[in-house]
N, C-alpha and C. Protein backbone atom coordinates (compact mmCIF):
# COMPACT_ATOMS: atom_id res chain seq x y z
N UNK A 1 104.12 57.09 59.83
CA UNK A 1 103.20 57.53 60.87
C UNK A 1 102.39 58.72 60.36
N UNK A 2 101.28 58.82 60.27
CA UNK A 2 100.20 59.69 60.16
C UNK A 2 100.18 60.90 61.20
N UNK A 3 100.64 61.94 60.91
CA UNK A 3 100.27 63.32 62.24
C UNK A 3 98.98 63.66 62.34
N UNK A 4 98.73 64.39 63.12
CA UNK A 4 97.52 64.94 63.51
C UNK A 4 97.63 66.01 62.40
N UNK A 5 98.42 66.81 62.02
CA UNK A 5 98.13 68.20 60.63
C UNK A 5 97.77 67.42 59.55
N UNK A 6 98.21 66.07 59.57
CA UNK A 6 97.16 65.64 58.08
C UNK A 6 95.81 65.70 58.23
N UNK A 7 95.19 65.35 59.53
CA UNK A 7 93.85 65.01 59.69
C UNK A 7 92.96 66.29 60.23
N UNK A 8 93.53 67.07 61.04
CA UNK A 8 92.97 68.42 61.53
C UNK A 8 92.42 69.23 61.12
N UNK A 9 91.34 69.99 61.48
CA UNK A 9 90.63 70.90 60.96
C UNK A 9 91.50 72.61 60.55
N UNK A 10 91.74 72.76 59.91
CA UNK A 10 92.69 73.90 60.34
C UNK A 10 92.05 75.09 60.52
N UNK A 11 91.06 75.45 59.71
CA UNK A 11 90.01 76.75 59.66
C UNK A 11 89.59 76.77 60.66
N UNK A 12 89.54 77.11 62.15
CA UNK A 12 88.79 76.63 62.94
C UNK A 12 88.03 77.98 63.52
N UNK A 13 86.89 78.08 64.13
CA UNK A 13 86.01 78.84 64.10
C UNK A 13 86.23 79.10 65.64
N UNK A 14 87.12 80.73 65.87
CA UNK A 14 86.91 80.44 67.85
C UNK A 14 86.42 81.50 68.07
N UNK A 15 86.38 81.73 69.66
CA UNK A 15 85.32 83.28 70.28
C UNK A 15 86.39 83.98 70.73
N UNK A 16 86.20 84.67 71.51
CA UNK A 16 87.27 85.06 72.51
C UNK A 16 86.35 84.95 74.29
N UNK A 17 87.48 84.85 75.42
CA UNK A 17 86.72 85.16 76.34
C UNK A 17 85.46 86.50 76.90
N UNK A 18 85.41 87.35 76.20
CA UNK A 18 84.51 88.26 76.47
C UNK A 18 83.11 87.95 75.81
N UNK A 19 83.54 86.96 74.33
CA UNK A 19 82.18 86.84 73.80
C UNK A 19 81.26 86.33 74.10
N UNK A 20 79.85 86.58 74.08
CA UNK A 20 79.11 85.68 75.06
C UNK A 20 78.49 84.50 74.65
N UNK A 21 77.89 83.76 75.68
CA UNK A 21 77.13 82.36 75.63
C UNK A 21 76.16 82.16 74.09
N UNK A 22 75.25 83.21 73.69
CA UNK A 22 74.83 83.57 73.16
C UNK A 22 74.93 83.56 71.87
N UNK A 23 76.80 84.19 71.55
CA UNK A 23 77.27 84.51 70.32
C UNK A 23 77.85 82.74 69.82
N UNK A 24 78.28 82.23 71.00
CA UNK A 24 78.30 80.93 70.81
C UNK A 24 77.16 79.29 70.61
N UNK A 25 76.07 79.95 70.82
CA UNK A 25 75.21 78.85 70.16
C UNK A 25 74.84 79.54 68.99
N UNK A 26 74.95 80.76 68.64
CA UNK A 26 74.73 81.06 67.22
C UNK A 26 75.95 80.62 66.30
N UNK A 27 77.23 81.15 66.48
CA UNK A 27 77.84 80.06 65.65
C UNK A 27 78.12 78.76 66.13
N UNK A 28 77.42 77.87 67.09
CA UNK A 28 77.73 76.36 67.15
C UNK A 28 76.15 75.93 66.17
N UNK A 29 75.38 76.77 65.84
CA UNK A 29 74.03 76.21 65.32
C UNK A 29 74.15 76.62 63.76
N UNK A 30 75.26 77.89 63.67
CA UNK A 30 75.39 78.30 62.24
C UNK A 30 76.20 77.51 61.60
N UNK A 31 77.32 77.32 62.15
CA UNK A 31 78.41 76.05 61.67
C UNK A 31 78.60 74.99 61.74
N UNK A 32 77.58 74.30 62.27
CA UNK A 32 77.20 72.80 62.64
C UNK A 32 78.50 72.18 63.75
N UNK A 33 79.19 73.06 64.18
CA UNK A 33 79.92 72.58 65.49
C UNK A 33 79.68 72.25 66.58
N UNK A 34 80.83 71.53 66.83
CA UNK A 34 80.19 71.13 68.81
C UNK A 34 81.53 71.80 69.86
N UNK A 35 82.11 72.32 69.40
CA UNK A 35 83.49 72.77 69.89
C UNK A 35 84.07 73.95 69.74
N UNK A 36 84.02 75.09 70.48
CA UNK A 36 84.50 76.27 69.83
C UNK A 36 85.83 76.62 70.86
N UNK A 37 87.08 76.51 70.40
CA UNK A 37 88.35 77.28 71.22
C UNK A 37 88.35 78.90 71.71
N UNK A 38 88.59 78.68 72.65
CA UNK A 38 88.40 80.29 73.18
C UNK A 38 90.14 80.44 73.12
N UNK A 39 90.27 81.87 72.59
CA UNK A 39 91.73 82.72 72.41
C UNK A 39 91.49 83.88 72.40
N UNK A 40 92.74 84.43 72.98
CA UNK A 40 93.01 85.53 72.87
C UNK A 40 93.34 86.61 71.79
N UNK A 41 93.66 87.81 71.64
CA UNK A 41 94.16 88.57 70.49
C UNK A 41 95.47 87.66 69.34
N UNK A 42 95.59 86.97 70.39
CA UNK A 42 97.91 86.49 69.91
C UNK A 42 96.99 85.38 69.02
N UNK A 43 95.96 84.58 69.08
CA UNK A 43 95.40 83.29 68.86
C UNK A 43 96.16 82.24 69.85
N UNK A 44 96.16 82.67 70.95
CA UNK A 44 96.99 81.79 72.31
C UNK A 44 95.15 81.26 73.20
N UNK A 45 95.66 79.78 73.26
CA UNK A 45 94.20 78.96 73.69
C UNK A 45 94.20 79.49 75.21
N UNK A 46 92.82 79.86 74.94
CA UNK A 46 92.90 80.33 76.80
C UNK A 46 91.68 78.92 77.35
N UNK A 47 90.63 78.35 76.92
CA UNK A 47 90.21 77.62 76.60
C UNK A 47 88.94 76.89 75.78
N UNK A 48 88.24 76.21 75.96
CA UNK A 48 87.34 75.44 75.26
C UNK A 48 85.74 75.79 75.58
N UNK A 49 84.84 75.71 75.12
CA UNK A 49 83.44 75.78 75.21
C UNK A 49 83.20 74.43 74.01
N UNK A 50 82.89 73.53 75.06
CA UNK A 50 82.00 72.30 74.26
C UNK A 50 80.39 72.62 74.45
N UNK A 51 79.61 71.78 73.58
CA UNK A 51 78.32 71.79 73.60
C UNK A 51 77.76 71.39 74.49
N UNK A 52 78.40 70.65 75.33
CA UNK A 52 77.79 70.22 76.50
C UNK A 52 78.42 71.31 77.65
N UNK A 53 78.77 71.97 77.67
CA UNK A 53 79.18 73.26 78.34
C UNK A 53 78.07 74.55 78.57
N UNK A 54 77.78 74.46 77.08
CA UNK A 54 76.77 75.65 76.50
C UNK A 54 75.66 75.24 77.35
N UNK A 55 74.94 73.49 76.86
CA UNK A 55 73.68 73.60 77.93
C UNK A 55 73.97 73.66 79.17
N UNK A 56 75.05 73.21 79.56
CA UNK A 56 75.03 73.27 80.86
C UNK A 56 74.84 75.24 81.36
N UNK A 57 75.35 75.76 81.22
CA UNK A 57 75.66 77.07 81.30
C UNK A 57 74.06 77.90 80.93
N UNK A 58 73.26 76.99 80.05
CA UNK A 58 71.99 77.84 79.59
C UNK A 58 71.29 77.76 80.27
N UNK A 59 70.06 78.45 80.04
CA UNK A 59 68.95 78.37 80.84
C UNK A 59 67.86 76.66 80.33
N UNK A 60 67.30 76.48 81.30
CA UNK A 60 66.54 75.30 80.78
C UNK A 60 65.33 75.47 80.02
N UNK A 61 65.29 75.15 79.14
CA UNK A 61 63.87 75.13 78.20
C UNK A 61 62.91 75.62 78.86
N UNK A 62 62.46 74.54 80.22
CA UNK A 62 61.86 74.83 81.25
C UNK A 62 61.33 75.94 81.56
N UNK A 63 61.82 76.78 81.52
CA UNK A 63 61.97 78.13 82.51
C UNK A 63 60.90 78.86 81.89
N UNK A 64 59.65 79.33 82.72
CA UNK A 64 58.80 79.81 81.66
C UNK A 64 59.31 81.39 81.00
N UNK A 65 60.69 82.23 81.04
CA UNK A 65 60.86 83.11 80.58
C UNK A 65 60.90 82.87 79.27
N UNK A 66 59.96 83.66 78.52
CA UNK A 66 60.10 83.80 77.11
C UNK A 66 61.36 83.46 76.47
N UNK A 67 61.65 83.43 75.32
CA UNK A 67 62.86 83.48 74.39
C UNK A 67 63.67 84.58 73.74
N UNK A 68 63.03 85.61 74.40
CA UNK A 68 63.72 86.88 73.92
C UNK A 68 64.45 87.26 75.58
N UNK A 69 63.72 87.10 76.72
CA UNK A 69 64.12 86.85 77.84
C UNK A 69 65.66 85.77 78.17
N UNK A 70 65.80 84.41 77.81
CA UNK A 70 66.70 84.22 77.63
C UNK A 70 67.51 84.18 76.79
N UNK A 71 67.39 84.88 75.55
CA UNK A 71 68.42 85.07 74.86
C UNK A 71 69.11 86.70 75.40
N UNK A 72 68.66 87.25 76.02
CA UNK A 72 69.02 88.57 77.07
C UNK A 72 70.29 87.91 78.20
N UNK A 73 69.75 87.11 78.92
CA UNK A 73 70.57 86.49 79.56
C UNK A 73 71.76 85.93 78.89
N UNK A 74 71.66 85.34 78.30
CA UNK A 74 72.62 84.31 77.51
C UNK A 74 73.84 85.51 76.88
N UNK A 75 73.07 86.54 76.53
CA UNK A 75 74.00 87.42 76.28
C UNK A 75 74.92 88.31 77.12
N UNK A 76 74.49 88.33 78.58
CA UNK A 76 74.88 88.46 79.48
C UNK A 76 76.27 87.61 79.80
N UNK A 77 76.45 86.68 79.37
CA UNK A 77 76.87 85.51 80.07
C UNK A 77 78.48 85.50 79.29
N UNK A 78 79.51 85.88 79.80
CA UNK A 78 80.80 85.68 79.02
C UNK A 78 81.45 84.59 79.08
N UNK A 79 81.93 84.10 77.81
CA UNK A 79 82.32 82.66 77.92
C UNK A 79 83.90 82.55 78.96
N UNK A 80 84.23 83.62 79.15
CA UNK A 80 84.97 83.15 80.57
C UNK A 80 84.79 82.55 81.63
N UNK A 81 83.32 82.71 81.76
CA UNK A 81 82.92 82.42 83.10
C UNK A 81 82.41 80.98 82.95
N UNK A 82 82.22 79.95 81.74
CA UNK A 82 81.74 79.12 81.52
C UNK A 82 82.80 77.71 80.83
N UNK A 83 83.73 78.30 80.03
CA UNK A 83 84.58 77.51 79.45
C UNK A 83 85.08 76.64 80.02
N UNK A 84 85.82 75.60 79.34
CA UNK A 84 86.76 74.84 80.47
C UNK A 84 88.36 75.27 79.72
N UNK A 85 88.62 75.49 81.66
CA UNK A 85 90.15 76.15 81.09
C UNK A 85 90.93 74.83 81.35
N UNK A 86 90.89 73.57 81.92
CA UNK A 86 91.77 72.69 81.77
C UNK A 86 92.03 71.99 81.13
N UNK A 87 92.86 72.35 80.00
CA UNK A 87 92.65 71.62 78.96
C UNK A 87 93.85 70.63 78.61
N UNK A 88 93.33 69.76 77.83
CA UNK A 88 94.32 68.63 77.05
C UNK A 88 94.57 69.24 75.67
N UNK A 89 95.62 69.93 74.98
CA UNK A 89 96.31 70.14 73.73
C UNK A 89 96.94 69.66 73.10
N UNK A 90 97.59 69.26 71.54
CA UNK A 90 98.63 68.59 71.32
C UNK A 90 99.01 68.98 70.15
N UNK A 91 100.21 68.31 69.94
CA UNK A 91 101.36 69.31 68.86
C UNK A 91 101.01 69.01 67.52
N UNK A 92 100.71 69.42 66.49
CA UNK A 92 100.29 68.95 65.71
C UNK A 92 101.19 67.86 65.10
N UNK A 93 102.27 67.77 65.12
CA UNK A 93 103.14 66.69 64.38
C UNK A 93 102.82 65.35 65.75
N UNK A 94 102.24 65.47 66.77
CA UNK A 94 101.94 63.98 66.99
C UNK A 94 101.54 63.22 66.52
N UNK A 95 101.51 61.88 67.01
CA UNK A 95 100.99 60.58 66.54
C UNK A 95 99.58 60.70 66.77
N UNK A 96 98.92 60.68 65.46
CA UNK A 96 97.57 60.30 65.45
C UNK A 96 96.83 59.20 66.49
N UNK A 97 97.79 58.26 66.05
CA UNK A 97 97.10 56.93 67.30
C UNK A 97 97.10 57.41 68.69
N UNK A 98 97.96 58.52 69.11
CA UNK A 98 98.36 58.46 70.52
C UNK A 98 96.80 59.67 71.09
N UNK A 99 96.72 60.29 69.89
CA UNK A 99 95.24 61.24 70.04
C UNK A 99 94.30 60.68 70.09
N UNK A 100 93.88 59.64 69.25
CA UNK A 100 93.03 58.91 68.89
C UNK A 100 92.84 58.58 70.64
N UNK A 101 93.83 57.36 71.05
CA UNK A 101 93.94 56.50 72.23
C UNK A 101 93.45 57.76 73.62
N UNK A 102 93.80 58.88 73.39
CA UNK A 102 93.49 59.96 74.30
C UNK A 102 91.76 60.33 74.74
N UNK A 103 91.60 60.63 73.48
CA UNK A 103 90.46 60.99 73.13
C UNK A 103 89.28 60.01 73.64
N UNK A 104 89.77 58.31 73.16
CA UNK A 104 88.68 57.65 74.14
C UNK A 104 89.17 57.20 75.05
N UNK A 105 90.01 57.23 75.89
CA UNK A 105 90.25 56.83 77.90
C UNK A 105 89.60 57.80 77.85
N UNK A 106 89.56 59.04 77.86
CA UNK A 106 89.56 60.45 78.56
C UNK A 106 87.51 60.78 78.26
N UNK A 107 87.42 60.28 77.16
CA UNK A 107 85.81 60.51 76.27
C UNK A 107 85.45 61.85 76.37
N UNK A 108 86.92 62.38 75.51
CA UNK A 108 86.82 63.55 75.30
C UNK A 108 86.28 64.03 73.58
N UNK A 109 85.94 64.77 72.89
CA UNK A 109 85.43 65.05 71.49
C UNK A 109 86.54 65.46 70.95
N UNK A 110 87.19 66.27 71.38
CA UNK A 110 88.34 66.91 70.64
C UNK A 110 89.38 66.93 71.17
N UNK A 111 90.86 67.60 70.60
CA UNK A 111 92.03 68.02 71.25
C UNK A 111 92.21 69.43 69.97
N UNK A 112 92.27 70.53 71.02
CA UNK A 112 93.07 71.83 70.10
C UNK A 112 94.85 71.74 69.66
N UNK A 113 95.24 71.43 68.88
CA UNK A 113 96.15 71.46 68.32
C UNK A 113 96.76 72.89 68.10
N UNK A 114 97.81 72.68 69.19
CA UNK A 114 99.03 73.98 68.73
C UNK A 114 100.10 74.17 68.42
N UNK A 115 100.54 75.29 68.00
CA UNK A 115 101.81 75.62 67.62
C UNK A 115 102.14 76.41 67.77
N UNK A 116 103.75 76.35 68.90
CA UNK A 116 104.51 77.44 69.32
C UNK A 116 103.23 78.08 70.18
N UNK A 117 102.48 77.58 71.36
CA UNK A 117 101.85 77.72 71.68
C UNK A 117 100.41 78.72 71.09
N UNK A 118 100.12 78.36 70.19
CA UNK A 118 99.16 79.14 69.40
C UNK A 118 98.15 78.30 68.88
N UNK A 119 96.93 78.46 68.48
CA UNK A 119 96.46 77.27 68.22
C UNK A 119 96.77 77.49 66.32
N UNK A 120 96.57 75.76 66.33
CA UNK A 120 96.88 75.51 64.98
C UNK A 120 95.64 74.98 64.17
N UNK A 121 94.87 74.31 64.83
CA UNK A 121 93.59 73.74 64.75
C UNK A 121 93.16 73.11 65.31
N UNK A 122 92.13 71.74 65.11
CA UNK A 122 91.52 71.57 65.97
C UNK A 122 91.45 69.54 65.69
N UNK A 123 91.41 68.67 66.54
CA UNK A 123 90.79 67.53 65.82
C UNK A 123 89.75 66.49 66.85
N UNK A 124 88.93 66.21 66.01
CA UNK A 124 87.46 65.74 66.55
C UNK A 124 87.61 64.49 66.79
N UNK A 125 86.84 64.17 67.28
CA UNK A 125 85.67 62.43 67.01
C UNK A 125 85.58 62.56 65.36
N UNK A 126 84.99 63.54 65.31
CA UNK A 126 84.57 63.40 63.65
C UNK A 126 85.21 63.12 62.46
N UNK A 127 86.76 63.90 63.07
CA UNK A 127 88.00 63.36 62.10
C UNK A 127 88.14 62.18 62.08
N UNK A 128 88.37 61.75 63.40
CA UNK A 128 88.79 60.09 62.93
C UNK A 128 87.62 59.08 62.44
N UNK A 129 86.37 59.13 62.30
CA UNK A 129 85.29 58.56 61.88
C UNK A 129 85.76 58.60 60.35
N UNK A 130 86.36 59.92 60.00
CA UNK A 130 86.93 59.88 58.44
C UNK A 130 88.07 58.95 58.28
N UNK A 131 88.65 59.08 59.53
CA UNK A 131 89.97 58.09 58.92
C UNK A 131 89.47 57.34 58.49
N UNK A 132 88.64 56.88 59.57
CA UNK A 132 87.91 55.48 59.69
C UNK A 132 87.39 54.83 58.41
N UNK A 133 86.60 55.93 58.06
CA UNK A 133 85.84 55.46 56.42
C UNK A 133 86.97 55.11 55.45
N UNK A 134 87.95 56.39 55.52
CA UNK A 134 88.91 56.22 54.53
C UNK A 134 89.82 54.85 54.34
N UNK A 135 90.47 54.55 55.87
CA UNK A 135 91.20 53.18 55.78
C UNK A 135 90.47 51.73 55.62
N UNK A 136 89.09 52.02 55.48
CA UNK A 136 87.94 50.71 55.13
C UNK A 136 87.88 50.77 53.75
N UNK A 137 87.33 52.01 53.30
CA UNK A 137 87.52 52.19 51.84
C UNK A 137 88.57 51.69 51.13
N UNK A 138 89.83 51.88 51.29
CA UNK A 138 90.86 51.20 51.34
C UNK A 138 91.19 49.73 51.46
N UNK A 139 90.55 49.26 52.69
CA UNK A 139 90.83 47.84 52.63
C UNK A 139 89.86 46.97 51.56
N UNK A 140 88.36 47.60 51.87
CA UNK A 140 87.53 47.19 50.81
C UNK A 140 88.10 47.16 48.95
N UNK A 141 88.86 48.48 48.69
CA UNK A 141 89.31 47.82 47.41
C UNK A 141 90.86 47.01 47.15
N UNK A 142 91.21 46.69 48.38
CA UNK A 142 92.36 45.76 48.44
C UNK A 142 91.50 43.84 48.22
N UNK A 143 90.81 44.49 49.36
CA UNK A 143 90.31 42.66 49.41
C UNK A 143 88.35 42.84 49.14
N UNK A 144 87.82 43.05 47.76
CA UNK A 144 86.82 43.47 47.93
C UNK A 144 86.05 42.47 48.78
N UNK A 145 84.52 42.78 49.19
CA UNK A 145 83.94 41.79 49.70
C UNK A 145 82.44 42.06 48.52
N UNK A 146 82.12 40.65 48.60
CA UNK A 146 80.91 40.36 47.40
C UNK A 146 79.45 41.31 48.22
N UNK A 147 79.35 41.31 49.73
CA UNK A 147 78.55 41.49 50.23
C UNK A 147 78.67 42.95 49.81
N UNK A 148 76.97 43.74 50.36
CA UNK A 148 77.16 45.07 50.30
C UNK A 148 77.19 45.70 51.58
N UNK A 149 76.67 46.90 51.82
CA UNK A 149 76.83 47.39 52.64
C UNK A 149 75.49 47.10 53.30
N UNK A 150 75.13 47.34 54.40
CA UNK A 150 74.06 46.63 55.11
C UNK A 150 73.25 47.95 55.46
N UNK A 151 73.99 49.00 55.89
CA UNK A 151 73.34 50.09 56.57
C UNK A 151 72.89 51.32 55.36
């Protein structure tokens, strides 16, 4: 059985609740993320800011206030007040499949992975798209196929 610590991100990039909206689309735009864990001092998950959180929480393009105007605001804005604290977590020695199977009933992007209640890392959609490649790659040089790749 495959765990989730084989596949997980472990470096994972989080805020804390005081940091603001702000500091978080700068590193979700600096680090090409869509997911940032909110923790505390201990690294204990207090919770999540997804990308679809952030717009929700931002101001709309729309809005004729300049861009120095809402980036004022945005800085205003503490990701406490925006995060989602109900979260789905899991141990890192679980079953991959059982995350996997989670992840789409639920059509959720991620699960924060902890330990001893702490976070341990993190695992995506994006991870398993790697499995994905990896166990094709795999089958492809078990049983090659003459065809190529199409895309």
């Amino acid at each position: 059985m495959i765990s989730i610590a084989e596949v997980m991100t472990r470096n994972v990039h989080t805020l804390g609740p005081q940091d603001s909206l702000a500091q978080a689309r700068a590193l979700m735009m600096n680090k090409h993320i869509r997911h940032i864990p909110i923790v505390n001092g201990e690294q204990e998950l207090l919770g999540l800011l997804t990308h679809r959180d952030l717009l929700a929480a931002a101001d709309s393009v729309l809005d004729t206030a300049d861009g120095e105007q809402r980036a004022r605001r945005e800085e205003a804005i503490a990701l406490e007040s925006v995060m989602t604290t109900d979260l789905v977590s899991v141990d890192e020695h679980a079953s991959l499949r059982g995350a996997a199977l989670h992840l789409q009933q639920h059509k959720h992007g991620c699960l924060p992975v902890v330990r001893d209640g702490k976070l341990a890392g993190i695992i995506t959609d994006s991870d398993f798209v790697a499995v994905a490649i990896n166990l094709l790659e795999q089958l492809e040089q078990a049983d090659p196929d003459p065809a190529e790749d199409d895309f």
